[in-house]
PDB file of N, CA and C in Angstrom:
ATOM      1  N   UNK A   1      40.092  26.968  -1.332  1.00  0.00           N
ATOM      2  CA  UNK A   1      40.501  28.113  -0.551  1.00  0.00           C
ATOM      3  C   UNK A   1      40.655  29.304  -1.502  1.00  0.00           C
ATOM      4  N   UNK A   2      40.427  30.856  -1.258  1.00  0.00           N
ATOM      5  CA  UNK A   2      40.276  31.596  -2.039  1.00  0.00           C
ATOM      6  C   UNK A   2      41.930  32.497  -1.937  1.00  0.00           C
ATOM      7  N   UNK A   3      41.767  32.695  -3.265  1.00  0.00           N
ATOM      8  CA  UNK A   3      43.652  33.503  -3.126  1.00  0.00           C
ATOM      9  C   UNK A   3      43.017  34.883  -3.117  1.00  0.00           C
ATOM     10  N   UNK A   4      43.952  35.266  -1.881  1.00  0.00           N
ATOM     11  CA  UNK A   4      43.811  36.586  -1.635  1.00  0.00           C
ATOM     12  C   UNK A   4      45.198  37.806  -2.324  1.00  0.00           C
ATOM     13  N   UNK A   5      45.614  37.259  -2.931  1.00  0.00           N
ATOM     14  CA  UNK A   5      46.886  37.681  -2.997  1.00  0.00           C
ATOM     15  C   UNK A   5      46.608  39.232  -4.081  1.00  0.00           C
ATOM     16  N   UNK A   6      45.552  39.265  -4.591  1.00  0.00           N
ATOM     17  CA  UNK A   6      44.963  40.058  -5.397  1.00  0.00           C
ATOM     18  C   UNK A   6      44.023  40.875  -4.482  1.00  0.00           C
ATOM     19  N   UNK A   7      43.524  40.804  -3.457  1.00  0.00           N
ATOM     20  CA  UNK A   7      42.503  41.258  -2.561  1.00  0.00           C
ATOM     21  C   UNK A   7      42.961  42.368  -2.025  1.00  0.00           C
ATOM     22  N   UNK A   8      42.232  43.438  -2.216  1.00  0.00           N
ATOM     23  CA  UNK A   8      42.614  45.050  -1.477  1.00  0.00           C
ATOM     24  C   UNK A   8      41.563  45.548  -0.818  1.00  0.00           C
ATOM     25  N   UNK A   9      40.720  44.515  -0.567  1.00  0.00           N
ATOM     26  CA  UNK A   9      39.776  45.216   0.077  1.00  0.00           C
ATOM     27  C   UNK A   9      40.018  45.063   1.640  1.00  0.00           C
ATOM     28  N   UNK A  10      40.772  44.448   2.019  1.00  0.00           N
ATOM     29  CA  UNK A  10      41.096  44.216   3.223  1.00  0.00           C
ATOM     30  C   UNK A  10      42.381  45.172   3.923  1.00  0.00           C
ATOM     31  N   UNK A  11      42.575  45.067   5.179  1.00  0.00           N
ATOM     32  CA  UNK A  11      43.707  45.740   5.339  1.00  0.00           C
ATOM     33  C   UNK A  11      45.084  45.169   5.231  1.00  0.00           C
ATOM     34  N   UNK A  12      46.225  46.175   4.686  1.00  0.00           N
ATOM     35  CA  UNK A  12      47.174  45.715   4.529  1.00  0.00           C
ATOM     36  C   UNK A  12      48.044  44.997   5.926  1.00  0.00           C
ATOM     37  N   UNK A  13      48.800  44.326   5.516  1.00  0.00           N
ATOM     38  CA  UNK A  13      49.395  43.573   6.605  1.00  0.00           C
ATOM     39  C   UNK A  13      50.283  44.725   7.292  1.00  0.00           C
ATOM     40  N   UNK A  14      50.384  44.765   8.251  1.00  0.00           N
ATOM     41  CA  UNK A  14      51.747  45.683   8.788  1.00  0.00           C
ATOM     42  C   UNK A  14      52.864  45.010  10.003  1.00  0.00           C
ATOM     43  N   UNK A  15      53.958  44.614   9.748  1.00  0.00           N
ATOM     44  CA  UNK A  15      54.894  44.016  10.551  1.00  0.00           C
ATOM     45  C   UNK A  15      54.847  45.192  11.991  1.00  0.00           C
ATOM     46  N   UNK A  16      55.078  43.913  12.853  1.00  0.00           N
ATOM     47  CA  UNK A  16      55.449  44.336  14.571  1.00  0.00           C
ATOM     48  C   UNK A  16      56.576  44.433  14.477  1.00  0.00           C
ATOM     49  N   UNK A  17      57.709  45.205  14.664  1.00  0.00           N
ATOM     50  CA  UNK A  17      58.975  44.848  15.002  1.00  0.00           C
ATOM     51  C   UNK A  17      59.688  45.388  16.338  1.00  0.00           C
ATOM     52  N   UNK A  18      60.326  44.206  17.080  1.00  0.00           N
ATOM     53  CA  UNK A  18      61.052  44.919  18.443  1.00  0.00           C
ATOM     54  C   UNK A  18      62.245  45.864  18.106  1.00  0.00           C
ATOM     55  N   UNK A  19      62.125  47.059  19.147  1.00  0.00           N
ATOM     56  CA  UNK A  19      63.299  48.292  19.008  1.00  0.00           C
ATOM     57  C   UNK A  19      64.267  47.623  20.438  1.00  0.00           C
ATOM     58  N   UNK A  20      65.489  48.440  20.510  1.00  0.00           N
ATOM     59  CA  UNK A  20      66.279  48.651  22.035  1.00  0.00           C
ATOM     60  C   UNK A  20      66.177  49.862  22.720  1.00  0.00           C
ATOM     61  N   UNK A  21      66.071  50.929  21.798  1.00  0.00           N
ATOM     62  CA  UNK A  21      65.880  52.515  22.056  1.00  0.00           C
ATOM     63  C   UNK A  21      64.878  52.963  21.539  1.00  0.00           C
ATOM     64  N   UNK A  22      63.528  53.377  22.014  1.00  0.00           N
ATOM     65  CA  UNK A  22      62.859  54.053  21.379  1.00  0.00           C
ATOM     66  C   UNK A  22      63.390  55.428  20.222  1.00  0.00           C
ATOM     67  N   UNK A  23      64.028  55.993  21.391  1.00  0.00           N
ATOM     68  CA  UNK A  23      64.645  57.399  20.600  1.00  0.00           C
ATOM     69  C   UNK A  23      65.500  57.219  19.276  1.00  0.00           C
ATOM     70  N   UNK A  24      66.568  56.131  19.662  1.00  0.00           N
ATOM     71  CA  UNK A  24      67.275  56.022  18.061  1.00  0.00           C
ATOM     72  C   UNK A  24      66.140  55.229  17.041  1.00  0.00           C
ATOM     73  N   UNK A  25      65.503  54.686  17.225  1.00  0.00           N
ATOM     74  CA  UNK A  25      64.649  54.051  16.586  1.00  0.00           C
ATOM     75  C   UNK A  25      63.750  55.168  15.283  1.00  0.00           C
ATOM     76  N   UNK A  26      62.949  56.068  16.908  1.00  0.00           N
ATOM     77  CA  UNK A  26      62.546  57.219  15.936  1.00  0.00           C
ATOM     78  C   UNK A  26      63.344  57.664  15.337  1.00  0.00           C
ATOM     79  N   UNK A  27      64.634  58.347  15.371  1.00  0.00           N
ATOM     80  CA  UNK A  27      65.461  59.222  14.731  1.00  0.00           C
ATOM     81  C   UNK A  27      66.144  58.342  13.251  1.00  0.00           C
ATOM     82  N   UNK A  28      66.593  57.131  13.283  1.00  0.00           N
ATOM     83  CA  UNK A  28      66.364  56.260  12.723  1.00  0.00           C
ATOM     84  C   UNK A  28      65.642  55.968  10.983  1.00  0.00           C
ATOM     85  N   UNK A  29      64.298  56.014  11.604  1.00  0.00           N
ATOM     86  CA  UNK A  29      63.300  55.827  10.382  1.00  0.00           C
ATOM     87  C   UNK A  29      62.927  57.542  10.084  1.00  0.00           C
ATOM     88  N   UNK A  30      62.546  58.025  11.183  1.00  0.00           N
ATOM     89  CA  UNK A  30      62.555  59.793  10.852  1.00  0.00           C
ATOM     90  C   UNK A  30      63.565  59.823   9.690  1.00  0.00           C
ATOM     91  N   UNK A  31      65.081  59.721   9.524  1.00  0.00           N
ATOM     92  CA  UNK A  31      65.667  60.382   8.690  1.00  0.00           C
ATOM     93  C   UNK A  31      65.715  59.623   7.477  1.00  0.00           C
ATOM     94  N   UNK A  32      64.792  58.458   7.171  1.00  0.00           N
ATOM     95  CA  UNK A  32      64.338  58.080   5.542  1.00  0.00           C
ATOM     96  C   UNK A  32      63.198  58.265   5.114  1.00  0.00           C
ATOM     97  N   UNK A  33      62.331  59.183   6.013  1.00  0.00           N
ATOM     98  CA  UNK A  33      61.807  60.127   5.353  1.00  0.00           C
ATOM     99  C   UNK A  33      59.819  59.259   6.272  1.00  0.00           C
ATOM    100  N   UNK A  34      60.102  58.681   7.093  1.00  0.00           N
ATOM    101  CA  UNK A  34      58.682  58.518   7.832  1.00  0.00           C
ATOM    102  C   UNK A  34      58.630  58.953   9.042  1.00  0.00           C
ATOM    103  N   UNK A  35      57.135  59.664   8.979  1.00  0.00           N
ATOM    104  CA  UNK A  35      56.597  59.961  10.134  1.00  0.00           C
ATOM    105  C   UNK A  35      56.492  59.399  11.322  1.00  0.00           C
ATOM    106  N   UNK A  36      57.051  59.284  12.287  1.00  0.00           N
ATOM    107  CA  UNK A  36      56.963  58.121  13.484  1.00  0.00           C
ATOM    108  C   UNK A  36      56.339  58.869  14.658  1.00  0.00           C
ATOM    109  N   UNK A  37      55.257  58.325  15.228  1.00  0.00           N
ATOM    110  CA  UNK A  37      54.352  58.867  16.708  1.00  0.00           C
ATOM    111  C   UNK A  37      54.381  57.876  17.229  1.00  0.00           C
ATOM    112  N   UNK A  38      54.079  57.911  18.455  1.00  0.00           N
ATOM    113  CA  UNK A  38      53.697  56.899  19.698  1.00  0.00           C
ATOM    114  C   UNK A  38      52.325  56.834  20.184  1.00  0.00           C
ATOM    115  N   UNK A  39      52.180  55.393  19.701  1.00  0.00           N
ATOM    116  CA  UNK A  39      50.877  54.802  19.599  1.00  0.00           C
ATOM    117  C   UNK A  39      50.187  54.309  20.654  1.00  0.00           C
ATOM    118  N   UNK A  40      51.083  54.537  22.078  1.00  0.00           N
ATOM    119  CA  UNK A  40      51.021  53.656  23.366  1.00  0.00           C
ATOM    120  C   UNK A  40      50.041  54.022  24.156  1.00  0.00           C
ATOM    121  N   UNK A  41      49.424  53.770  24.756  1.00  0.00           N
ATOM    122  CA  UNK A  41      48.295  54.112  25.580  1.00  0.00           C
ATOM    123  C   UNK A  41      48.966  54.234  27.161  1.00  0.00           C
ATOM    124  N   UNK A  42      49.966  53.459  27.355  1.00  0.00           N
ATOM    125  CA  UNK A  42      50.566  53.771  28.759  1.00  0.00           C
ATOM    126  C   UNK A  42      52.676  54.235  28.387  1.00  0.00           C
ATOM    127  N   UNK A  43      53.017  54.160  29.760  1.00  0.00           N
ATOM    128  CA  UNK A  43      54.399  54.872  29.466  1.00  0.00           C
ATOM    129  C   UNK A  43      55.520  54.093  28.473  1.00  0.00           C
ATOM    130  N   UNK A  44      55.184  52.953  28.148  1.00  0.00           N
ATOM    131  CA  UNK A  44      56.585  52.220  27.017  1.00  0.00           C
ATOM    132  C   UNK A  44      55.854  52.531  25.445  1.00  0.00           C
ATOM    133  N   UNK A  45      56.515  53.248  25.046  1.00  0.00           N
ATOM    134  CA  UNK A  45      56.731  53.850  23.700  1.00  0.00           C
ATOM    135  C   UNK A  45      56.285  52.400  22.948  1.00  0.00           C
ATOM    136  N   UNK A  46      55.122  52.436  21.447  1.00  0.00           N
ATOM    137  CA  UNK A  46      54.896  51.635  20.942  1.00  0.00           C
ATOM    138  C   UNK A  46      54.590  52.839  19.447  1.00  0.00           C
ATOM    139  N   UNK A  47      56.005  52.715  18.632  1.00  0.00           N
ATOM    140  CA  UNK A  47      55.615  53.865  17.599  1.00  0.00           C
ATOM    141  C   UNK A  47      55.044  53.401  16.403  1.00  0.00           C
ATOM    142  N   UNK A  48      54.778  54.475  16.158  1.00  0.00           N
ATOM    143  CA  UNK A  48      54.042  53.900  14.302  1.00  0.00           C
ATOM    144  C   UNK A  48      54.627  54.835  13.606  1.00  0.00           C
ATOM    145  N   UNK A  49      55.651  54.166  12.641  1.00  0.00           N
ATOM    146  CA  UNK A  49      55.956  54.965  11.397  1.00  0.00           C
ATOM    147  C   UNK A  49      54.967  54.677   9.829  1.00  0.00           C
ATOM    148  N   UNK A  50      55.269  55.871   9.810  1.00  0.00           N
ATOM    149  CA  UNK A  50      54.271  56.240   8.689  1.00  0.00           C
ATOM    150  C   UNK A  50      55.106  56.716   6.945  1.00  0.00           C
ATOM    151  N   UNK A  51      54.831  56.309   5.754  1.00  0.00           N
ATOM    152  CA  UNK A  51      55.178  56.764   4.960  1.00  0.00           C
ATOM    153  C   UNK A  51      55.173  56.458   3.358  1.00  0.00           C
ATOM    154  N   UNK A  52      54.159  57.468   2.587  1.00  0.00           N
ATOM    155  CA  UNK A  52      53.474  57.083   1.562  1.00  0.00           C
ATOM    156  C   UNK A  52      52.852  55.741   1.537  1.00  0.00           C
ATOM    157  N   UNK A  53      51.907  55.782   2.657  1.00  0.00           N
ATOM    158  CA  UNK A  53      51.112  54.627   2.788  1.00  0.00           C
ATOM    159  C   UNK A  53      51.670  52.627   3.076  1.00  0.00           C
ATOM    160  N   UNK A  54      53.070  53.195   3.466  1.00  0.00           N
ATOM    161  CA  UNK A  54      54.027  52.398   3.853  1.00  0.00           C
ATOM    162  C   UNK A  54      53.681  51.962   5.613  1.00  0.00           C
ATOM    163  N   UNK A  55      53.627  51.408   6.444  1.00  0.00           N
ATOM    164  CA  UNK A  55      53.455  51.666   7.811  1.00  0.00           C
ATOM    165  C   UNK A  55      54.084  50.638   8.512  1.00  0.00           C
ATOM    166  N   UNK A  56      54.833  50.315   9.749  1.00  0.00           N
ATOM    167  CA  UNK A  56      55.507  49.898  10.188  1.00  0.00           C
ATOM    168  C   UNK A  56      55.283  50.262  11.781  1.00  0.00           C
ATOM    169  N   UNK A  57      55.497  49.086  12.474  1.00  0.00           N
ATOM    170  CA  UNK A  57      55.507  49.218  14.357  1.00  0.00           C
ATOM    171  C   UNK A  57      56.554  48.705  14.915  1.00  0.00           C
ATOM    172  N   UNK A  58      56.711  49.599  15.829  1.00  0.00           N
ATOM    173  CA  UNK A  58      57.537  48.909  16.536  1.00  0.00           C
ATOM    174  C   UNK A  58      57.198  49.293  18.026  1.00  0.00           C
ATOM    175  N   UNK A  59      57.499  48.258  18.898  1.00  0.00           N
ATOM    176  CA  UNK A  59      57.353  47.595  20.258  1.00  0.00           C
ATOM    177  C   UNK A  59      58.447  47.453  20.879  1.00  0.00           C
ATOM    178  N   UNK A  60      58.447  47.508  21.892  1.00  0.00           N
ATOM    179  CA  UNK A  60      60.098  47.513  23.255  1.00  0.00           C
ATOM    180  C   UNK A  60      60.371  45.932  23.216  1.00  0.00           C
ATOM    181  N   UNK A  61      61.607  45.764  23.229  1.00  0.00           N
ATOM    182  CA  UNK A  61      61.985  44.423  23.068  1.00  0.00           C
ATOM    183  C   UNK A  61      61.515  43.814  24.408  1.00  0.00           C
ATOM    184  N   UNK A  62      62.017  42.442  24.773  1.00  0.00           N
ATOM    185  CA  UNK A  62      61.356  41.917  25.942  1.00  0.00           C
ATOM    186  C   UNK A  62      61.698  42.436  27.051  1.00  0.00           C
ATOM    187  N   UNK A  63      60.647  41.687  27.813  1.00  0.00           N
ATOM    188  CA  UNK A  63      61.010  42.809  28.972  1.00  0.00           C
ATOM    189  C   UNK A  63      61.674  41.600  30.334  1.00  0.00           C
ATOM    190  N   UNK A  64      62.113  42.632  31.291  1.00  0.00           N
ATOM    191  CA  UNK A  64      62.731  42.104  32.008  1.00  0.00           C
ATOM    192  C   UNK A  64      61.942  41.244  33.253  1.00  0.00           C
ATOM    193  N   UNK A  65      62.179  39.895  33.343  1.00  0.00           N
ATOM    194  CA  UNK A  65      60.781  39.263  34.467  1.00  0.00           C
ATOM    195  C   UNK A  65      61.258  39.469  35.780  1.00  0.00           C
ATOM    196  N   UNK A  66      60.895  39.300  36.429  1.00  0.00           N
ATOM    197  CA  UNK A  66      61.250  38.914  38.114  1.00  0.00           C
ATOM    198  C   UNK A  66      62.599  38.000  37.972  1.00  0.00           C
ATOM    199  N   UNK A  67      62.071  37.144  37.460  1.00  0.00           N
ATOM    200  CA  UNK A  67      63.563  36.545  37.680  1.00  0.00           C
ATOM    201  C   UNK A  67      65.224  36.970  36.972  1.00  0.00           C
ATOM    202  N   UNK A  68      64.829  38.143  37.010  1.00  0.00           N
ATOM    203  CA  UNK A  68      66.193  38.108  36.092  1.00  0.00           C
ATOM    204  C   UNK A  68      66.607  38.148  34.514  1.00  0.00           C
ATOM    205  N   UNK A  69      65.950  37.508  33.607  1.00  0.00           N
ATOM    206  CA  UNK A  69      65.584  37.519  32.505  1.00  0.00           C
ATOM    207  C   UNK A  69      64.888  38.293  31.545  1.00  0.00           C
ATOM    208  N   UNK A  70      65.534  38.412  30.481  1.00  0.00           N
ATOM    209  CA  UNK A  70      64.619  39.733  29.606  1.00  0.00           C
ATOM    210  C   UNK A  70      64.319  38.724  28.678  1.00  0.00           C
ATOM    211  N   UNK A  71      62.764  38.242  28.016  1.00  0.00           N
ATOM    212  CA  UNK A  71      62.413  37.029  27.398  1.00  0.00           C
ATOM    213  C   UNK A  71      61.446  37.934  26.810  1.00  0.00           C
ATOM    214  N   UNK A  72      61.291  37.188  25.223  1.00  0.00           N
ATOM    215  CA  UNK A  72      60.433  37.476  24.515  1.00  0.00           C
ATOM    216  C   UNK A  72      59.837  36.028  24.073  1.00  0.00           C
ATOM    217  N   UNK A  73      59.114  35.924  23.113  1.00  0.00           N
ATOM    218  CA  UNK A  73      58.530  34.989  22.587  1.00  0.00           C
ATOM    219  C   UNK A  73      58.273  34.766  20.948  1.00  0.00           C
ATOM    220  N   UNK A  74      58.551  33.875  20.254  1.00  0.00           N
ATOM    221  CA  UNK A  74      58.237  34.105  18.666  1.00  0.00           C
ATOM    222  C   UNK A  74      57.314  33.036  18.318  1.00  0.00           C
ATOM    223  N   UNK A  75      56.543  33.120  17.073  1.00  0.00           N
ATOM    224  CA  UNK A  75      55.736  31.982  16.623  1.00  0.00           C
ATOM    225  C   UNK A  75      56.673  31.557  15.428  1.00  0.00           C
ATOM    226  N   UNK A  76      56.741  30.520  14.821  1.00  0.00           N
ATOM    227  CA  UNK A  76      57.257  30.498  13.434  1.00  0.00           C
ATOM    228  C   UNK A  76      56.545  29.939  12.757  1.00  0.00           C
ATOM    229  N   UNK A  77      56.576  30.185  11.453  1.00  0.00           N
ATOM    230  CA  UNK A  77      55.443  29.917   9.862  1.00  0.00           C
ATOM    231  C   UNK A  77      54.643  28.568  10.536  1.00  0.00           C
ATOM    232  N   UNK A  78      55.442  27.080  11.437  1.00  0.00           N
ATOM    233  CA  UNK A  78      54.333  26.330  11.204  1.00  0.00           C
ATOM    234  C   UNK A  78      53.710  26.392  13.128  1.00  0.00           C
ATOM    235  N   UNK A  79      53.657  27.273  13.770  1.00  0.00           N
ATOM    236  CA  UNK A  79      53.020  27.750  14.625  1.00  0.00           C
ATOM    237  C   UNK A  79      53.232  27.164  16.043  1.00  0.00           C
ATOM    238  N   UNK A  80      55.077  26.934  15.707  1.00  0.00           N
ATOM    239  CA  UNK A  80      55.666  26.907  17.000  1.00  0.00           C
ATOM    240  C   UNK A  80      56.203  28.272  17.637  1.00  0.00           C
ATOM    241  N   UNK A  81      55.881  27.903  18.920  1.00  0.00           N
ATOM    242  CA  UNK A  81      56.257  28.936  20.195  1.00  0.00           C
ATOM    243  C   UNK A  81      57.352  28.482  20.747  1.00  0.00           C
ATOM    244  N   UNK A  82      58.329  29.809  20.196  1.00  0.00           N
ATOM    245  CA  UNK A  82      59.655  29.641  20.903  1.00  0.00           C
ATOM    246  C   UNK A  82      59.839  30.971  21.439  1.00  0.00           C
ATOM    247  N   UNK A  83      60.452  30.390  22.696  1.00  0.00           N
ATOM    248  CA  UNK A  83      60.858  31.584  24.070  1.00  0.00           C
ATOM    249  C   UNK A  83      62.278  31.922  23.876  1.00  0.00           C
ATOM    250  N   UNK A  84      62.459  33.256  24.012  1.00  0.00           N
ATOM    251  CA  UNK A  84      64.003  33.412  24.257  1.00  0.00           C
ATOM    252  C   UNK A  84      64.058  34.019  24.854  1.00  0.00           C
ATOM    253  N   UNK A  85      65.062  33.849  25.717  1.00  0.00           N
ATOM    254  CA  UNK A  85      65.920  34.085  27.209  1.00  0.00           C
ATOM    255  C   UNK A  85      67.704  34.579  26.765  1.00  0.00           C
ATOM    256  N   UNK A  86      67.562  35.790  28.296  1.00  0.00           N
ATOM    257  CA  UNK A  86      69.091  36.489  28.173  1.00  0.00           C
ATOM    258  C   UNK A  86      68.899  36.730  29.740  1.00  0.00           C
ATOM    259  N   UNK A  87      70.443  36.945  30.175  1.00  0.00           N
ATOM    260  CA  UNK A  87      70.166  37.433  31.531  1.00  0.00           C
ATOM    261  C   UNK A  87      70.055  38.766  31.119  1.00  0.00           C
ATOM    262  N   UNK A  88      69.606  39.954  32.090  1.00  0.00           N
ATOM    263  CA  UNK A  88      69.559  41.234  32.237  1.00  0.00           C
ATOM    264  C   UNK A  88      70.676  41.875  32.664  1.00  0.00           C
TER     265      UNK A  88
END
């Protein structure tokens, strides 16, 4: 298997991370000094901060289903799917 760990020819990795507030979120990373826009193509805010080639996302935490529940979903390192559940 080839180590990439030296490899720049590819793109850098950039973490997803869930917000609660878009707005404090921006204001947030805005005041350590990155650029943050909204990357979303429809109305829930999906921003991208930006800074000295640093970059970072963030996404609306889960959302709320029909039933009542605001659930997201995680993978972990060995590529289990775990659900989490809250009432709303």
């Amino acid at each position: 298997m080839a180590d990439h760990r030296h490899d720049h020819s590819g793109w850098p990795p950039v973490p997803v991370l869930p917000y609660l507030d878009a707005m404090a979120t921006t204001a947030f990373w805005t005041a350590l000094g990155f650029r943050v826009s909204d990357g979303s193509p429809d109305g829930t805010p999906y921003l991208l901060a930006v800074r000295e080639g640093a970059e970072l996302h963030f996404r609306s935490l889960p959302e709320v289903k029909p039933w009542g529940l605001r659930e997201m979903t995680v993978v972990d390192p060995a590529g289990t799917l775990v659900r989490l559940a809250e009432s709303a």
